[in-house]
PDB file of N, CA and C in Angstrom:
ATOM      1  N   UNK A   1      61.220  91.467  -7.000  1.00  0.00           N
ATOM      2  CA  UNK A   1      60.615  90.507  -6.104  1.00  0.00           C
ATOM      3  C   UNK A   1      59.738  89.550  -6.919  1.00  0.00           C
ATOM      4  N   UNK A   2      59.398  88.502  -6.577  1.00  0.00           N
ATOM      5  CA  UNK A   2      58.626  87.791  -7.188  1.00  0.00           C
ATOM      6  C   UNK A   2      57.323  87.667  -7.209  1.00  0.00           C
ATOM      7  N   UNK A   3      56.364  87.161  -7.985  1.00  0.00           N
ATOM      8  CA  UNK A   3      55.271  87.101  -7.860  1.00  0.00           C
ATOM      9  C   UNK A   3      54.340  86.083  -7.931  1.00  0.00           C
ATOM     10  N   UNK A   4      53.261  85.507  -7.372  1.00  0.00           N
ATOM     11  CA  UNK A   4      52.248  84.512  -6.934  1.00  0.00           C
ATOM     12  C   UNK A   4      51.285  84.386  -7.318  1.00  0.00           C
ATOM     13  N   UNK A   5      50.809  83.257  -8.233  1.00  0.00           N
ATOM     14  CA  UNK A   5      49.478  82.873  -8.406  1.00  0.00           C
ATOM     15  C   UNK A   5      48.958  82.258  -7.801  1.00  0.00           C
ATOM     16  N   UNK A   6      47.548  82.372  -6.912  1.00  0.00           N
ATOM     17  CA  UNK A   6      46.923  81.533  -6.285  1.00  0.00           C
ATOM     18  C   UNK A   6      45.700  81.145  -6.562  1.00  0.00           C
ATOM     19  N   UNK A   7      45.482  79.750  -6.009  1.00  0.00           N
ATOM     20  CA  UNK A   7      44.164  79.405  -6.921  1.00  0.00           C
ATOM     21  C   UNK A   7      43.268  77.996  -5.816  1.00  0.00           C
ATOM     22  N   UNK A   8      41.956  78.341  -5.647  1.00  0.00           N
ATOM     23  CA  UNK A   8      41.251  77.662  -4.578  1.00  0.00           C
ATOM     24  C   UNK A   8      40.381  76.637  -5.051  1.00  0.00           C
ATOM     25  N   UNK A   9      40.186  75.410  -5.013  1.00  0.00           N
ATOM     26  CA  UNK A   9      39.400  75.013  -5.681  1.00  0.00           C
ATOM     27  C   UNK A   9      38.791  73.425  -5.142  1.00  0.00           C
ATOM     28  N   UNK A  10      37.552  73.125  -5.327  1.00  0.00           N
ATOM     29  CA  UNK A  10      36.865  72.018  -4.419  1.00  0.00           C
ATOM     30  C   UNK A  10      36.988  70.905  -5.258  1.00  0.00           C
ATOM     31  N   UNK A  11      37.198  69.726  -4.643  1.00  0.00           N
ATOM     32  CA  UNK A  11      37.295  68.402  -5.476  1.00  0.00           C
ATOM     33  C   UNK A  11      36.699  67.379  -4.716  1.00  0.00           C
ATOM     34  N   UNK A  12      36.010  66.616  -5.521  1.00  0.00           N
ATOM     35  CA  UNK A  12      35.468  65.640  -4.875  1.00  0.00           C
ATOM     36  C   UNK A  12      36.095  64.553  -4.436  1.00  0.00           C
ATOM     37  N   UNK A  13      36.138  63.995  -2.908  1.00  0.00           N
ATOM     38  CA  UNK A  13      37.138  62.940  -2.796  1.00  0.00           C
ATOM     39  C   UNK A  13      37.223  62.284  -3.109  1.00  0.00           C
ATOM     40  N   UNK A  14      36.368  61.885  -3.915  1.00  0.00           N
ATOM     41  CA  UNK A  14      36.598  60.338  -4.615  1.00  0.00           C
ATOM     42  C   UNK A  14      37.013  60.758  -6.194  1.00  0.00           C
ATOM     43  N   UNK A  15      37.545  62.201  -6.252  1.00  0.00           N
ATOM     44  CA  UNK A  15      38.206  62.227  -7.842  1.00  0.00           C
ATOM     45  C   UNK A  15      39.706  62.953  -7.300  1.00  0.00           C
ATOM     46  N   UNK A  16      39.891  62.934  -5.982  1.00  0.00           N
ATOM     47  CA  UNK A  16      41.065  63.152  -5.587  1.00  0.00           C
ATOM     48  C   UNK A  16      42.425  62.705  -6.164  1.00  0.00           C
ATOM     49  N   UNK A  17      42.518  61.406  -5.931  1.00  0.00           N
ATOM     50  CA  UNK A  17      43.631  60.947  -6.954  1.00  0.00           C
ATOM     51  C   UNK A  17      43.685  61.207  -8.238  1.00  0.00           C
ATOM     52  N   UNK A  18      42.630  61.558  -8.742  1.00  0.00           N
ATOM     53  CA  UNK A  18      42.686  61.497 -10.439  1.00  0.00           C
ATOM     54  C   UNK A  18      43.444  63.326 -10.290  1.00  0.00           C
ATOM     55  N   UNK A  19      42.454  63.968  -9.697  1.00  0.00           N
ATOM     56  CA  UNK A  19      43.459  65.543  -9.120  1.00  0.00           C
ATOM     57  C   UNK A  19      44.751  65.887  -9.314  1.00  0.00           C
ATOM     58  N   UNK A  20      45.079  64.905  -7.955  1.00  0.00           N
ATOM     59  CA  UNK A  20      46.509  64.298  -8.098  1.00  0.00           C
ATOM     60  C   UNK A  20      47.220  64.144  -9.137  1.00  0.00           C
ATOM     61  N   UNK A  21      46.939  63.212 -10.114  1.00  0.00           N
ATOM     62  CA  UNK A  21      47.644  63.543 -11.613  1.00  0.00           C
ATOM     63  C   UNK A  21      47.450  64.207 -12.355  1.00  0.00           C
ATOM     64  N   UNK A  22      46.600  64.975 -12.329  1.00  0.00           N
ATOM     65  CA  UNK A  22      46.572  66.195 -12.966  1.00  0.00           C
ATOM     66  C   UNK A  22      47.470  67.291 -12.701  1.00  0.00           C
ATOM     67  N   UNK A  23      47.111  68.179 -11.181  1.00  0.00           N
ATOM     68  CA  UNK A  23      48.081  68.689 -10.943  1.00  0.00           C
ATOM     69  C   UNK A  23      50.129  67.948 -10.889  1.00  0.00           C
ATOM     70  N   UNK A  24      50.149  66.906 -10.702  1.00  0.00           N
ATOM     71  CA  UNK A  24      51.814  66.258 -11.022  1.00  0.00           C
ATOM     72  C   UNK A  24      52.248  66.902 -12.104  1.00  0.00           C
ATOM     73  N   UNK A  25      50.677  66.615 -13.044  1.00  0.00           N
ATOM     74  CA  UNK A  25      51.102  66.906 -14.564  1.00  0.00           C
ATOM     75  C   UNK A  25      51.168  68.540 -14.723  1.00  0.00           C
ATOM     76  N   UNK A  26      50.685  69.136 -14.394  1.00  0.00           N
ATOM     77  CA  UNK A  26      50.476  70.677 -14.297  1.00  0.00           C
ATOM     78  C   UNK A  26      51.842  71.264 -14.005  1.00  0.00           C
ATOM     79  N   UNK A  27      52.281  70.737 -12.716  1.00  0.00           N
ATOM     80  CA  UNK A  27      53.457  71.338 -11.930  1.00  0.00           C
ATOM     81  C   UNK A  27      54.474  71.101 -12.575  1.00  0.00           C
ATOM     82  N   UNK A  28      54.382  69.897 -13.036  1.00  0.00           N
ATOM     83  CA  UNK A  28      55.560  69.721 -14.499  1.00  0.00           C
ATOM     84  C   UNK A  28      55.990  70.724 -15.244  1.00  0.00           C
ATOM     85  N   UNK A  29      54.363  70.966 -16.580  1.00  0.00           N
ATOM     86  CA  UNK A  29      54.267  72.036 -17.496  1.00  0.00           C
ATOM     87  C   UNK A  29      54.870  73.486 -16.793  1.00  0.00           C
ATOM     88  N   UNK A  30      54.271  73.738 -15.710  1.00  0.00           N
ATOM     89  CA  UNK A  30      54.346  74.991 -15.236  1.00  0.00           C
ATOM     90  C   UNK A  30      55.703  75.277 -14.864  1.00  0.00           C
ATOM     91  N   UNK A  31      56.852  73.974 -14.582  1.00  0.00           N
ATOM     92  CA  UNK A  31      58.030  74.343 -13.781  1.00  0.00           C
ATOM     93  C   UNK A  31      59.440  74.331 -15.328  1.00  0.00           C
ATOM     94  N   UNK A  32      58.598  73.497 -16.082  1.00  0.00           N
ATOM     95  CA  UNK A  32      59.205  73.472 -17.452  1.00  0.00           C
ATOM     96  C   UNK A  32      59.334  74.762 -18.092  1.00  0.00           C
ATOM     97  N   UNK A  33      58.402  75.659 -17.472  1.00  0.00           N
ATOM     98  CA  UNK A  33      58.147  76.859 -18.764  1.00  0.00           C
ATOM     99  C   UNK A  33      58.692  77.749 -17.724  1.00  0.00           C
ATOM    100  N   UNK A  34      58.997  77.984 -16.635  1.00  0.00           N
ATOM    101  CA  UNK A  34      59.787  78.995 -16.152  1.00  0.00           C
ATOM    102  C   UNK A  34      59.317  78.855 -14.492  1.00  0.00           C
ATOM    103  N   UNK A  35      58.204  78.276 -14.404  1.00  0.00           N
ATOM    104  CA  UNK A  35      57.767  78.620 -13.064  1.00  0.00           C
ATOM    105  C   UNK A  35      59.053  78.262 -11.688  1.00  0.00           C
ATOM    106  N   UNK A  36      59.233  78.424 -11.017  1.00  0.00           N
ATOM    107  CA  UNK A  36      60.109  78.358 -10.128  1.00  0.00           C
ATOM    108  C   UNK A  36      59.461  77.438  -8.932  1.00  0.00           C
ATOM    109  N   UNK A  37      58.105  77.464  -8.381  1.00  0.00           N
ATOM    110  CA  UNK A  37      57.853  76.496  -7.618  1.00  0.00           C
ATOM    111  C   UNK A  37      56.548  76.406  -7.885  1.00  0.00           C
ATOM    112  N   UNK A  38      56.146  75.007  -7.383  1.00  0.00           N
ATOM    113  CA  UNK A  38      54.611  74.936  -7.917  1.00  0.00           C
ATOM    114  C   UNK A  38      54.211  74.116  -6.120  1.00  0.00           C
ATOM    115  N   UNK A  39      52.770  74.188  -5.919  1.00  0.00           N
ATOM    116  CA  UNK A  39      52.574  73.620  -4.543  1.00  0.00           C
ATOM    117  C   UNK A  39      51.008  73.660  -4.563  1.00  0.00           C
ATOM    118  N   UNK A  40      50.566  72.242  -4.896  1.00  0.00           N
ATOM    119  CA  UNK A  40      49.252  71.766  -4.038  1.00  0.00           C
ATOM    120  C   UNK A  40      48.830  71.123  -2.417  1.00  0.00           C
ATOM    121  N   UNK A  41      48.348  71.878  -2.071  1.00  0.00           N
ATOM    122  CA  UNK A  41      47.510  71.622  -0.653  1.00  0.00           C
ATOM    123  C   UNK A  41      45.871  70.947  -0.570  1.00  0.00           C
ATOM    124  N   UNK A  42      46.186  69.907   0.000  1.00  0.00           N
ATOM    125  CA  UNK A  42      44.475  69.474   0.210  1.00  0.00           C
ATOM    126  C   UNK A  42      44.085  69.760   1.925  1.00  0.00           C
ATOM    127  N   UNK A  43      42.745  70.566   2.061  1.00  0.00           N
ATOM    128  CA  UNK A  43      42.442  71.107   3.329  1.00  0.00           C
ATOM    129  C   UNK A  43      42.702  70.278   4.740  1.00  0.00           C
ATOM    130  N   UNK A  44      43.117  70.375   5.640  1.00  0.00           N
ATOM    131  CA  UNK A  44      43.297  69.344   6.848  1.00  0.00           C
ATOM    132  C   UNK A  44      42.667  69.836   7.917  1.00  0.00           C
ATOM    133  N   UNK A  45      42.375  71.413   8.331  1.00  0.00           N
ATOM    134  CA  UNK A  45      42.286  72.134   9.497  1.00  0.00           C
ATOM    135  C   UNK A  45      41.320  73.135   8.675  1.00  0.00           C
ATOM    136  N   UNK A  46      40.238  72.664   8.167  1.00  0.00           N
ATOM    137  CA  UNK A  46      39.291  74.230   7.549  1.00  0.00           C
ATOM    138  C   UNK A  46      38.366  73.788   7.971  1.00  0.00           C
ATOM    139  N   UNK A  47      37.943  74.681   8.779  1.00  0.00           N
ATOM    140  CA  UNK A  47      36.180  74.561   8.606  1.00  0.00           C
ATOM    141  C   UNK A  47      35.249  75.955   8.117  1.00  0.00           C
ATOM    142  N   UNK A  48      34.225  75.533   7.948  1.00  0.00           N
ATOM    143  CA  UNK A  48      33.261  76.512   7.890  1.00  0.00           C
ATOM    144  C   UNK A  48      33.204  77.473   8.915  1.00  0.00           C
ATOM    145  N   UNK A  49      33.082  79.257   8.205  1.00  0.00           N
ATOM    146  CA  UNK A  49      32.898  79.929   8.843  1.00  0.00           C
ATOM    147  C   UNK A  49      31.613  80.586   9.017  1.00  0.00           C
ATOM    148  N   UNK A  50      31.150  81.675  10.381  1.00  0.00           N
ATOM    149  CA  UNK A  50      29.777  82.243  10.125  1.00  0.00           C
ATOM    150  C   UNK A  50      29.939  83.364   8.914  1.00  0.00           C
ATOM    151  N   UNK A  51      30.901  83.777   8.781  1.00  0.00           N
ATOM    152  CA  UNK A  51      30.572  85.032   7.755  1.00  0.00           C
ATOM    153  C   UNK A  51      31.700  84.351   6.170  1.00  0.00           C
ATOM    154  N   UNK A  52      32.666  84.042   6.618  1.00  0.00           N
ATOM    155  CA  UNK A  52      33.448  83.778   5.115  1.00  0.00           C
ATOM    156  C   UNK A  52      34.446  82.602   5.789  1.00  0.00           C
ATOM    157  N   UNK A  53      34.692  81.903   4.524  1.00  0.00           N
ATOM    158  CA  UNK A  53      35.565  80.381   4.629  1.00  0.00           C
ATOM    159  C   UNK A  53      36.357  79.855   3.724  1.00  0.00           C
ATOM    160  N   UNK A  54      36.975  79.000   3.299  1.00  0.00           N
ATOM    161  CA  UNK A  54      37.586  78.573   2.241  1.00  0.00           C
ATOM    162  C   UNK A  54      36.193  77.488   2.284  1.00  0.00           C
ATOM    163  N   UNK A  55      35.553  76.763   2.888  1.00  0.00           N
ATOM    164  CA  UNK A  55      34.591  76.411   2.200  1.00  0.00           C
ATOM    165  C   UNK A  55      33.116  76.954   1.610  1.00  0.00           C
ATOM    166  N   UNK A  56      32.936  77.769   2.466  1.00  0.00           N
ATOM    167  CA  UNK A  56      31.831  78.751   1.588  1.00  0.00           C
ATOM    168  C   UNK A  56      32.671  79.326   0.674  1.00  0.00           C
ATOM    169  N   UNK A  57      33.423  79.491   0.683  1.00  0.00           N
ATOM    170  CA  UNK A  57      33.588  80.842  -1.120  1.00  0.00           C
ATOM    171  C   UNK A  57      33.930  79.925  -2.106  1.00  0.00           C
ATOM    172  N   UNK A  58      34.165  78.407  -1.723  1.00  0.00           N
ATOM    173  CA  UNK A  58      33.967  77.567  -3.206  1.00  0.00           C
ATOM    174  C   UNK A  58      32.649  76.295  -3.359  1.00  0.00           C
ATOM    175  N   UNK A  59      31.553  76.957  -1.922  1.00  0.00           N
ATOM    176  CA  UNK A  59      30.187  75.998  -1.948  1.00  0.00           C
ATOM    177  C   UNK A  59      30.431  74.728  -1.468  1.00  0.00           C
ATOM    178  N   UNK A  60      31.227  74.390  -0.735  1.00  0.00           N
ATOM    179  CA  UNK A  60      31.774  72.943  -0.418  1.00  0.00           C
ATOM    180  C   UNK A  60      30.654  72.295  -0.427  1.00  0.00           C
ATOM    181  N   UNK A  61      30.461  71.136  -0.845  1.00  0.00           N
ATOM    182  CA  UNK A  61      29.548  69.875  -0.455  1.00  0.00           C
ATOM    183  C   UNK A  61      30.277  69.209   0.356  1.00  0.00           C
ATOM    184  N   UNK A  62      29.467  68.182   0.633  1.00  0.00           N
ATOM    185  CA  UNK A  62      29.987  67.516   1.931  1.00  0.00           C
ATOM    186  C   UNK A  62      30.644  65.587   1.649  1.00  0.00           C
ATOM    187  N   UNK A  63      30.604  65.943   0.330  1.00  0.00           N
ATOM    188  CA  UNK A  63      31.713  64.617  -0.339  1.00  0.00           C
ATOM    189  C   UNK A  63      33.075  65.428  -0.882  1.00  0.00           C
ATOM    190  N   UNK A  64      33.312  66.657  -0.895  1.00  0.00           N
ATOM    191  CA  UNK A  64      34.264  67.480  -1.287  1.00  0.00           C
ATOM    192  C   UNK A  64      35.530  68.016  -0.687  1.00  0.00           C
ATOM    193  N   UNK A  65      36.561  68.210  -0.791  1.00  0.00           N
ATOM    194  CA  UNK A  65      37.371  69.197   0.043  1.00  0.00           C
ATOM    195  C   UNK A  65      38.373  70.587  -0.512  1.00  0.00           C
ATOM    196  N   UNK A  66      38.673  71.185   0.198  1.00  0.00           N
ATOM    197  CA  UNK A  66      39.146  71.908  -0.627  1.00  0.00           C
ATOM    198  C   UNK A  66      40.748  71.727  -1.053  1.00  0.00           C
ATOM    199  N   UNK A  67      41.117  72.458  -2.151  1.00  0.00           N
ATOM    200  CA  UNK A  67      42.426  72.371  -2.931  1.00  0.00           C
ATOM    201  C   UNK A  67      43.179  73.920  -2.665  1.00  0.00           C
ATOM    202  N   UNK A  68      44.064  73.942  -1.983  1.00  0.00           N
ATOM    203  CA  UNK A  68      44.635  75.948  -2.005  1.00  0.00           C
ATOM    204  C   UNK A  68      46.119  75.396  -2.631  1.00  0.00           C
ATOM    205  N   UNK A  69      46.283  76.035  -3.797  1.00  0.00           N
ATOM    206  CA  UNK A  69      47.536  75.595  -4.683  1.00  0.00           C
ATOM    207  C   UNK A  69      48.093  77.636  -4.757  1.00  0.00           C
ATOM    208  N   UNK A  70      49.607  77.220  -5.332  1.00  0.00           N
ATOM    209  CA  UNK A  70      50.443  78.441  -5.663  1.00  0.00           C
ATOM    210  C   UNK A  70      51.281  77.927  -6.785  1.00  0.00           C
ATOM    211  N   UNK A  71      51.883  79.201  -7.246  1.00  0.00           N
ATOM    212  CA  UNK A  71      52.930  79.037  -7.978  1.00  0.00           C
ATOM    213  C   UNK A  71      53.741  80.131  -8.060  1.00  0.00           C
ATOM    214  N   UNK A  72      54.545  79.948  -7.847  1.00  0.00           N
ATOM    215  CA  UNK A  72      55.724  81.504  -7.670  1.00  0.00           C
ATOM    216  C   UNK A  72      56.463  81.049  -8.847  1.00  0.00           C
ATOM    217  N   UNK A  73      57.011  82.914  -9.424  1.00  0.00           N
ATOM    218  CA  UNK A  73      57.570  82.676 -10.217  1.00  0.00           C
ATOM    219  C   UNK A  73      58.730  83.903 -10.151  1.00  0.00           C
ATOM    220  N   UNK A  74      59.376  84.025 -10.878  1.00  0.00           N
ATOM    221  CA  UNK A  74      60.148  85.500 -10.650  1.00  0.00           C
ATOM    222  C   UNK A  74      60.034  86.798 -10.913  1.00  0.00           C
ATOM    223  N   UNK A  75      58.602  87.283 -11.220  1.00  0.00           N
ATOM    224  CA  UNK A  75      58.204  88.383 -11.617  1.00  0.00           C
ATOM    225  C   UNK A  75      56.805  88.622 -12.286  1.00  0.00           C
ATOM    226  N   UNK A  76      56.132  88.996 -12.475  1.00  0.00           N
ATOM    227  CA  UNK A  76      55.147  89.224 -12.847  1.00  0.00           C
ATOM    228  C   UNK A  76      54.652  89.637 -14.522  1.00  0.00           C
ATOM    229  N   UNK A  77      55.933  89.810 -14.997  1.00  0.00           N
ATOM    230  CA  UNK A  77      55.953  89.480 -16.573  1.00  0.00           C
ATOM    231  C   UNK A  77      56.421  88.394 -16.969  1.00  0.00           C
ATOM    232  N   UNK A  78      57.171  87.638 -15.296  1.00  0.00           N
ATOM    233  CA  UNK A  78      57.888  86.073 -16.106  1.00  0.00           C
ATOM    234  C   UNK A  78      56.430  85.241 -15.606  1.00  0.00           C
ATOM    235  N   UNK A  79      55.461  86.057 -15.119  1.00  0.00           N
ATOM    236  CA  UNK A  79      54.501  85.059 -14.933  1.00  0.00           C
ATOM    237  C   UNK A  79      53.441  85.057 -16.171  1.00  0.00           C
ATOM    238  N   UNK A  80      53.435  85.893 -16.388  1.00  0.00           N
ATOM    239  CA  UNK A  80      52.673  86.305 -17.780  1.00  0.00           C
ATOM    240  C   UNK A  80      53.664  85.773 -19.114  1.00  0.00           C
ATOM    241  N   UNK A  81      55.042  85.761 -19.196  1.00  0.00           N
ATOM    242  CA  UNK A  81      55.016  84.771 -20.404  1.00  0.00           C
ATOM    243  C   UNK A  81      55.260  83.276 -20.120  1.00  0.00           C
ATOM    244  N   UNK A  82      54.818  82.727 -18.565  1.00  0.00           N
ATOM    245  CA  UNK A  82      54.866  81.415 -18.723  1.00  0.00           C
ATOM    246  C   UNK A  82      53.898  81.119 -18.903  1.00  0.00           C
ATOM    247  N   UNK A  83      52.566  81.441 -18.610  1.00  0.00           N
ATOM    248  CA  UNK A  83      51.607  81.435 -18.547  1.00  0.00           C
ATOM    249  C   UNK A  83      51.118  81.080 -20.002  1.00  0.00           C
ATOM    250  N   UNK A  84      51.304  82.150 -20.549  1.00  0.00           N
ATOM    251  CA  UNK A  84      51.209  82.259 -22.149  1.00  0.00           C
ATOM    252  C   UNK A  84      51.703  80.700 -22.596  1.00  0.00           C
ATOM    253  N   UNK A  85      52.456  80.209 -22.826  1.00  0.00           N
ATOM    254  CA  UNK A  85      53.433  78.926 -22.820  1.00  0.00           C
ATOM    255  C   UNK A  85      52.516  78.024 -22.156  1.00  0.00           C
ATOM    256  N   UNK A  86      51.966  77.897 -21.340  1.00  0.00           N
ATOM    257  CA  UNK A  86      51.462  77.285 -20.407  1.00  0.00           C
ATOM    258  C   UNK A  86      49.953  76.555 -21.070  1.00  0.00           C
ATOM    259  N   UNK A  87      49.112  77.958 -21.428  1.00  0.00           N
ATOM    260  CA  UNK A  87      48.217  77.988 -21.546  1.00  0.00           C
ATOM    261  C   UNK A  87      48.155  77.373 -23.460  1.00  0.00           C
ATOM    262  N   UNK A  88      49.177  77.064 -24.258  1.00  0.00           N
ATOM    263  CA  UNK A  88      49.328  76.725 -25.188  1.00  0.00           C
ATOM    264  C   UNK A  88      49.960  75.586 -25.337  1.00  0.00           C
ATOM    265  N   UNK A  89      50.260  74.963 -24.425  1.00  0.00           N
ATOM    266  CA  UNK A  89      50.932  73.566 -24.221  1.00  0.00           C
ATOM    267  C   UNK A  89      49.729  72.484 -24.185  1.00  0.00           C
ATOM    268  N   UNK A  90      49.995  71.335 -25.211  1.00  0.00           N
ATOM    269  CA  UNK A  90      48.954  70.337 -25.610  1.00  0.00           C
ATOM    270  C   UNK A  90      48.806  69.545 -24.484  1.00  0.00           C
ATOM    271  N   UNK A  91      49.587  69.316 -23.901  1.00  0.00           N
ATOM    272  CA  UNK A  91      49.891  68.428 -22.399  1.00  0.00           C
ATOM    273  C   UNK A  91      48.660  68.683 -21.425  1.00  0.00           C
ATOM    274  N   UNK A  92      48.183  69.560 -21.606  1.00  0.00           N
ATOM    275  CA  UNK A  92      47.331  69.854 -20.704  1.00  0.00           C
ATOM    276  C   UNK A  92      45.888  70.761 -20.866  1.00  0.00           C
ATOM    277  N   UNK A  93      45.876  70.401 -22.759  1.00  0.00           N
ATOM    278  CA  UNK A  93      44.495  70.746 -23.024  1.00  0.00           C
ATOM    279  C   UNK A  93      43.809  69.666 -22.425  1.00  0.00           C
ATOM    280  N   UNK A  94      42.645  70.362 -21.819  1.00  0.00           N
ATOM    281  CA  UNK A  94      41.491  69.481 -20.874  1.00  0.00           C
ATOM    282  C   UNK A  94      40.009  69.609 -21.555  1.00  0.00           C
ATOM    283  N   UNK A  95      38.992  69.092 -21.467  1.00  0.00           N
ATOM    284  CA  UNK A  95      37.854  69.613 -21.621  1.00  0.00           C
ATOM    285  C   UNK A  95      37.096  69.799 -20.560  1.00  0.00           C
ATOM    286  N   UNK A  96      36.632  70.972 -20.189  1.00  0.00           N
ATOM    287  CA  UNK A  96      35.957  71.563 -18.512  1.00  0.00           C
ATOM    288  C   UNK A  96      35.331  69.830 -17.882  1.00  0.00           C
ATOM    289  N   UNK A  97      34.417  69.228 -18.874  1.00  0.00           N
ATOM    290  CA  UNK A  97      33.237  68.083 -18.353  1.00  0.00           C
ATOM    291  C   UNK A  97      34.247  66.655 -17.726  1.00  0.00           C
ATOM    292  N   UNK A  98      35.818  66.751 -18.269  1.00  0.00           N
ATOM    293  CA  UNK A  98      36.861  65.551 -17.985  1.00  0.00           C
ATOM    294  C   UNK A  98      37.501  66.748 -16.857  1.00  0.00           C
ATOM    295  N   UNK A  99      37.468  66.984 -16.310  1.00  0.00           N
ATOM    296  CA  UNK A  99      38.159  67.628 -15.147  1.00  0.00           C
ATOM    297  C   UNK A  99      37.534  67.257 -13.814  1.00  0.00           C
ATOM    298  N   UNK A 100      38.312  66.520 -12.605  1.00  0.00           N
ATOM    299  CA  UNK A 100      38.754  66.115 -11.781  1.00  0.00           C
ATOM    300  C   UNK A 100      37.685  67.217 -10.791  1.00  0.00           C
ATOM    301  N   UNK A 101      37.205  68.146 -10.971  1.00  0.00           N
ATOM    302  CA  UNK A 101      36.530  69.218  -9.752  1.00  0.00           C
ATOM    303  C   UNK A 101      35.538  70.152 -10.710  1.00  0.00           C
ATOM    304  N   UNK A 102      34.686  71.144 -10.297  1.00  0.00           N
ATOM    305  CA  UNK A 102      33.936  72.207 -10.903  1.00  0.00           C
ATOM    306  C   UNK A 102      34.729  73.148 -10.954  1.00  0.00           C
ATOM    307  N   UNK A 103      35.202  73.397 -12.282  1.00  0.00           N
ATOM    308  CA  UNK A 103      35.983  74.677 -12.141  1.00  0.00           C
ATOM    309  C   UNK A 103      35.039  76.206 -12.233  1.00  0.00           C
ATOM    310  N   UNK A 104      34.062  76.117 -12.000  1.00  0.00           N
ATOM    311  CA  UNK A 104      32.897  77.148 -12.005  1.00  0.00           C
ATOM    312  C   UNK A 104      32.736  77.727 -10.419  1.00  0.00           C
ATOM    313  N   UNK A 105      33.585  76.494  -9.461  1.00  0.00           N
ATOM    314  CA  UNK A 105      33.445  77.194  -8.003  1.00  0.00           C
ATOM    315  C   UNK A 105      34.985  77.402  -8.276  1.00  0.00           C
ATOM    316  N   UNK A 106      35.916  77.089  -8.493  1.00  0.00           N
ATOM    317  CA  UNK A 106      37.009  77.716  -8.347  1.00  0.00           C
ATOM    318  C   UNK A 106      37.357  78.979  -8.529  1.00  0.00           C
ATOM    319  N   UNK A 107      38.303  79.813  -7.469  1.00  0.00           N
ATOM    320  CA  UNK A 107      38.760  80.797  -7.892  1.00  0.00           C
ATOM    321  C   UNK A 107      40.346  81.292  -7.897  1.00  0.00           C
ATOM    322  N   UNK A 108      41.122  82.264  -8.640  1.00  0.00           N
ATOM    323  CA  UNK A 108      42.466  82.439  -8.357  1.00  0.00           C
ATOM    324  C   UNK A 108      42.776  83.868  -8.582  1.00  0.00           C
ATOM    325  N   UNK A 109      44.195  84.331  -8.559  1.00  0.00           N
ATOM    326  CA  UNK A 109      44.387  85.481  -8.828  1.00  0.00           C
ATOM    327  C   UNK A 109      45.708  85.546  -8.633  1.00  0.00           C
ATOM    328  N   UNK A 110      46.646  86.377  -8.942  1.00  0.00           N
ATOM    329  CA  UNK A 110      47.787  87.141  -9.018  1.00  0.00           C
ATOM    330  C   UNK A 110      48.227  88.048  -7.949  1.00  0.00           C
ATOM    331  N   UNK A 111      49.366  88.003  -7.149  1.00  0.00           N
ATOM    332  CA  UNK A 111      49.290  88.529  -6.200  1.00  0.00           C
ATOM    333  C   UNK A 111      51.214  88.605  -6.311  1.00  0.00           C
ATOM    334  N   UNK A 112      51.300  90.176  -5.702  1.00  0.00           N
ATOM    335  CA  UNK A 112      52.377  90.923  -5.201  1.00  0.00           C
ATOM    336  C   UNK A 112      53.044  90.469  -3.855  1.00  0.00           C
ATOM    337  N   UNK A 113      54.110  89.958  -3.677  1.00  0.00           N
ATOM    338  CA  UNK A 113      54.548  89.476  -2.508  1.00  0.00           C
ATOM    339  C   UNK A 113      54.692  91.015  -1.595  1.00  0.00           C
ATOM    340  N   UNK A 114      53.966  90.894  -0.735  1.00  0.00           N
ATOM    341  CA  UNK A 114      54.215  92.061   0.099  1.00  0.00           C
ATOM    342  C   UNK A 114      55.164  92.061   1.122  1.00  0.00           C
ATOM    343  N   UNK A 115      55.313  90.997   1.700  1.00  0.00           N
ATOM    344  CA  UNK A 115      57.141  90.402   2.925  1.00  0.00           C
ATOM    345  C   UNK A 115      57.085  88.922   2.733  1.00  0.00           C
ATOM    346  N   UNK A 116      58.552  88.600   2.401  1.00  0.00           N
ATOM    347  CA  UNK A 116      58.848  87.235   2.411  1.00  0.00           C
ATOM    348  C   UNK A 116      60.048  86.988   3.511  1.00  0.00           C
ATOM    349  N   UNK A 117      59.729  86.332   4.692  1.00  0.00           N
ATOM    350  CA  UNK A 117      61.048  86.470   5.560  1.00  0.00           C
ATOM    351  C   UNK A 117      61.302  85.352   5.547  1.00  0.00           C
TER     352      UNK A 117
END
């Protein structure tokens, strides 16, 4: 079965477009090196919750929105050597302070497809 990286992350709207080419450029690298699908989402229907949110768990400000991206791939060692590949590709060395959002509120993780119908 395959397996999923997911990853949450706040951007300011007015560095939205610049986002935008970043991730184009990302989904590229990532689909070049094995990934099978890549998919950014910008929030339309989130709001704040009383106990937990997609905007509290990345501190939303209120010039910000949120980003919920994936990437499936075919396994969980083909995600780990694209990754590898990924993470060594010049295309997309960044420096944290030229990046498009705070990647200090972002978060992601690796995840087991449990039903895909």
């Amino acid at each position: 079965m395959s397996y999923v990286d997911g990853f949450v992350v706040p951007v300011p709207k007015n560095k939205l477009t610049a986002y935008r080419r970043l991730a184009r450029k990302a989904g590229k690298v990532w689909r070049e090196h094995g990934a099978l699908h890549y998919v950014e989402c910008v929030a339309d229907d989130v709001k704040a919750g009383k106990v937990t949110s997609f905007p509290q768990a990345v501190k939303l400000k209120p010039d910000e929105v949120v980003v919920f991206s994936w990437i499936v791939y075919a396994s969980r060692r083909e995600r780990d050597r694209v990754n590898k590949k990924v993470m060594s590709d010049p295309r997309l060395k960044m420096d944290p302070k030229d990046m498009p959002f705070d990647g200090m509120r972002m978060f992601w993780g690796g995840f087991k497809p449990m039903l895909d119908l």
